[in-house]
N, C-alpha and C. Protein backbone atom coordinates (compact mmCIF):
# COMPACT_ATOMS: atom_id res chain seq x y z
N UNK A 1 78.37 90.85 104.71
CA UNK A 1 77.94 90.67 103.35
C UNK A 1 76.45 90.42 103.34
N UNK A 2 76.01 90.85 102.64
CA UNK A 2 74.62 90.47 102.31
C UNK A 2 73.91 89.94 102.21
N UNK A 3 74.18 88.73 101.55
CA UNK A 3 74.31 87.11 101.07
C UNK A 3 74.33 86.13 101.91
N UNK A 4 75.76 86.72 102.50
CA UNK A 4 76.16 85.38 103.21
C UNK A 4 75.47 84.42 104.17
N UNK A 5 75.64 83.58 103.97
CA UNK A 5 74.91 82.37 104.62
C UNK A 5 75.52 82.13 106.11
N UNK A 6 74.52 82.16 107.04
CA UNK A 6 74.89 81.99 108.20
C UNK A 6 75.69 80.58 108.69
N UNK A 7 77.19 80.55 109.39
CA UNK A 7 77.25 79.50 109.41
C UNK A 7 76.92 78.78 110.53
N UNK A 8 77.00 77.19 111.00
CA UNK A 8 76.64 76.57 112.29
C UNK A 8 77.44 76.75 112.99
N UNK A 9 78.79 77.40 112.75
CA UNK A 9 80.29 76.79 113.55
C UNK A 9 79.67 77.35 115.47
N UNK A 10 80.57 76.63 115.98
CA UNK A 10 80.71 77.11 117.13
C UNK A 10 81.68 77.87 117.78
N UNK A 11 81.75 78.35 118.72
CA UNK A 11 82.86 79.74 119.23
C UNK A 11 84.01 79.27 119.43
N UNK A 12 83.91 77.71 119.11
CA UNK A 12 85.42 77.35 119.97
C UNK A 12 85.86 77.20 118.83
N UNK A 13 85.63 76.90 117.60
CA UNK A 13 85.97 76.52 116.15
C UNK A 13 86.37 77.72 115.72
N UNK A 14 85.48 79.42 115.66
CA UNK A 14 86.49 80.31 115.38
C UNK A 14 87.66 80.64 116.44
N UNK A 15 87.39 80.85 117.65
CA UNK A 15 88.51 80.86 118.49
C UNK A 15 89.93 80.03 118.13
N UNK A 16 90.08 79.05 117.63
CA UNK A 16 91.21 78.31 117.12
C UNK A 16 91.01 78.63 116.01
N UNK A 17 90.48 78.93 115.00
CA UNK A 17 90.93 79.31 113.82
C UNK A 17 91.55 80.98 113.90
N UNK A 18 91.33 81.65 114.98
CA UNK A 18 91.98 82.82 115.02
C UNK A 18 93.45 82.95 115.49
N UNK A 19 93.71 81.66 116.46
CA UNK A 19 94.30 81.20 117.29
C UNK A 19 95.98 80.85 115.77
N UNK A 20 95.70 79.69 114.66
CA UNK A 20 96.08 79.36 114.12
C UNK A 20 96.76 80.85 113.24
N UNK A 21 95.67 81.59 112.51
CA UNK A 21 96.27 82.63 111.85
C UNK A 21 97.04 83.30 112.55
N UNK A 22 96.87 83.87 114.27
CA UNK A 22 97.62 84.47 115.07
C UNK A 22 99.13 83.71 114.64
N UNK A 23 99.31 82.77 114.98
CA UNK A 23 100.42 81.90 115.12
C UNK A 23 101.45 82.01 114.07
N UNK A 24 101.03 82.01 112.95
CA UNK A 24 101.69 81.97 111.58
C UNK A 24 103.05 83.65 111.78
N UNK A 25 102.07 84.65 112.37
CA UNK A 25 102.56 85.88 112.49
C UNK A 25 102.43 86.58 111.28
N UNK A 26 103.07 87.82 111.58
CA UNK A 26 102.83 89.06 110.17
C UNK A 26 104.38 88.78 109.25
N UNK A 27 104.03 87.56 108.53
CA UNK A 27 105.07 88.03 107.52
C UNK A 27 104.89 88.69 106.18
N UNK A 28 103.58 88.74 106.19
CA UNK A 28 103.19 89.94 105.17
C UNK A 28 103.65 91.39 105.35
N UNK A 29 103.38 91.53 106.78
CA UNK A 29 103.34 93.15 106.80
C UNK A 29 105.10 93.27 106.94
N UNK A 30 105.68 92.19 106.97
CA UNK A 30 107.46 92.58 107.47
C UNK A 30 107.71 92.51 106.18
N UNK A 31 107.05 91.66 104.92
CA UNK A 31 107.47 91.62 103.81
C UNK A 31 107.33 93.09 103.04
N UNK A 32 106.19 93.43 103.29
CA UNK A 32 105.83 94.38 102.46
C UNK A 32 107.10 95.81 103.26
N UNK A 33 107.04 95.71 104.35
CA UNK A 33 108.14 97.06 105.56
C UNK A 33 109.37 96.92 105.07
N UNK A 34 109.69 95.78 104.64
CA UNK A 34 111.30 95.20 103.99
C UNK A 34 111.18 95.47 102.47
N UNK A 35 110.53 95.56 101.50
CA UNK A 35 110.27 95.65 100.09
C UNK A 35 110.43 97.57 100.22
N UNK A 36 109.61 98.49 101.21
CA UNK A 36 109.38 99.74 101.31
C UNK A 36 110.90 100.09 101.30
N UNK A 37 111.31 99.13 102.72
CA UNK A 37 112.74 100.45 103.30
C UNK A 37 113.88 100.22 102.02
N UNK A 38 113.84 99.01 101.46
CA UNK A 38 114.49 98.41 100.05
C UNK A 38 114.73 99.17 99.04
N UNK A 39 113.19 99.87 98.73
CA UNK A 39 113.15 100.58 97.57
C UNK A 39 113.53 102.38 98.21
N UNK A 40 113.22 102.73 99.25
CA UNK A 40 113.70 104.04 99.51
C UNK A 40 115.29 104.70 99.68
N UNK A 41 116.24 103.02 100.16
CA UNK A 41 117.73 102.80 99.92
C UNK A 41 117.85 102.83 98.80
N UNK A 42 117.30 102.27 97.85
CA UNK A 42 117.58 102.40 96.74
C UNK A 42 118.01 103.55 95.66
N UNK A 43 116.42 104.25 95.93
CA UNK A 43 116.41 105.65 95.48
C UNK A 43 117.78 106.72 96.39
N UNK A 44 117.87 106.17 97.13
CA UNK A 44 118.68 107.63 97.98
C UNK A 44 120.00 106.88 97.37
N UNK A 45 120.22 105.76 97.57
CA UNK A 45 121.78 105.23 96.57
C UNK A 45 121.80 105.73 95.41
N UNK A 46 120.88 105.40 94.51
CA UNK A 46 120.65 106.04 92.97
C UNK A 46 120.77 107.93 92.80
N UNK A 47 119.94 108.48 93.70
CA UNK A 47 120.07 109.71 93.65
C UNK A 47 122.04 110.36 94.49
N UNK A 48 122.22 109.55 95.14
CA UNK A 48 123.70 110.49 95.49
C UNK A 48 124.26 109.67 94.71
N UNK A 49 124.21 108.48 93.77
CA UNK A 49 125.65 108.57 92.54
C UNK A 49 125.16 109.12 91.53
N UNK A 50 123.90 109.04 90.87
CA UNK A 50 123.78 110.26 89.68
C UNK A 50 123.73 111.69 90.10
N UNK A 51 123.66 112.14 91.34
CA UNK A 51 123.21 113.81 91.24
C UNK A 51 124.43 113.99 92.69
N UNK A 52 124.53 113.78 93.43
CA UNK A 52 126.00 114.53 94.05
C UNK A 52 127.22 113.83 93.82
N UNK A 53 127.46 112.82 93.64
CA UNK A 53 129.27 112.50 93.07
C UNK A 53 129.18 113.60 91.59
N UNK A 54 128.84 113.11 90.96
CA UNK A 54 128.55 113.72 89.78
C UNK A 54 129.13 115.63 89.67
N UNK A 55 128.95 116.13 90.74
CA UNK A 55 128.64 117.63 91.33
C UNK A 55 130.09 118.21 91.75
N UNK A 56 131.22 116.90 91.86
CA UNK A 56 132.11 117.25 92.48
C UNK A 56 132.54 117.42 94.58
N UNK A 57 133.81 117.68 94.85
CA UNK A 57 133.72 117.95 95.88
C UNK A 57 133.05 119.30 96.31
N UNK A 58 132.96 119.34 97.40
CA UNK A 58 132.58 121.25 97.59
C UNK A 58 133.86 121.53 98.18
N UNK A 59 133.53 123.12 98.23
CA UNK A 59 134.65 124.13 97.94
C UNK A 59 134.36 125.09 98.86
């Protein structure tokens, strides 16, 4: 950034603060992978009871 103001920290202060976020883990990105595969079941449930039951058996 442009702006930003240089800070004093030292290497060991970001090193544990990277350390901490590491730790927590990705439950964002599993949230958001679980919300995706959610909504694509969805659609494929929605699309074979309105458009192939609907159609009959085949013949």
């Amino acid at each position: 950034m442009l702006n930003s103001e240089v800070s004093e920290s030292s290497g060991a202060d970001d090193e544990q603060a990277v350390r901490d976020v590491v730790a927590c883990g990705p439950h964002g990105a599993l949230t958001v992978a679980g919300l995706a595969t959610a909504i694509v079941v969805g659609l494929w449930l929605a699309f074979y009871l309105l458009v192939f039951l609907p159609r009959g058996a085949l013949q």
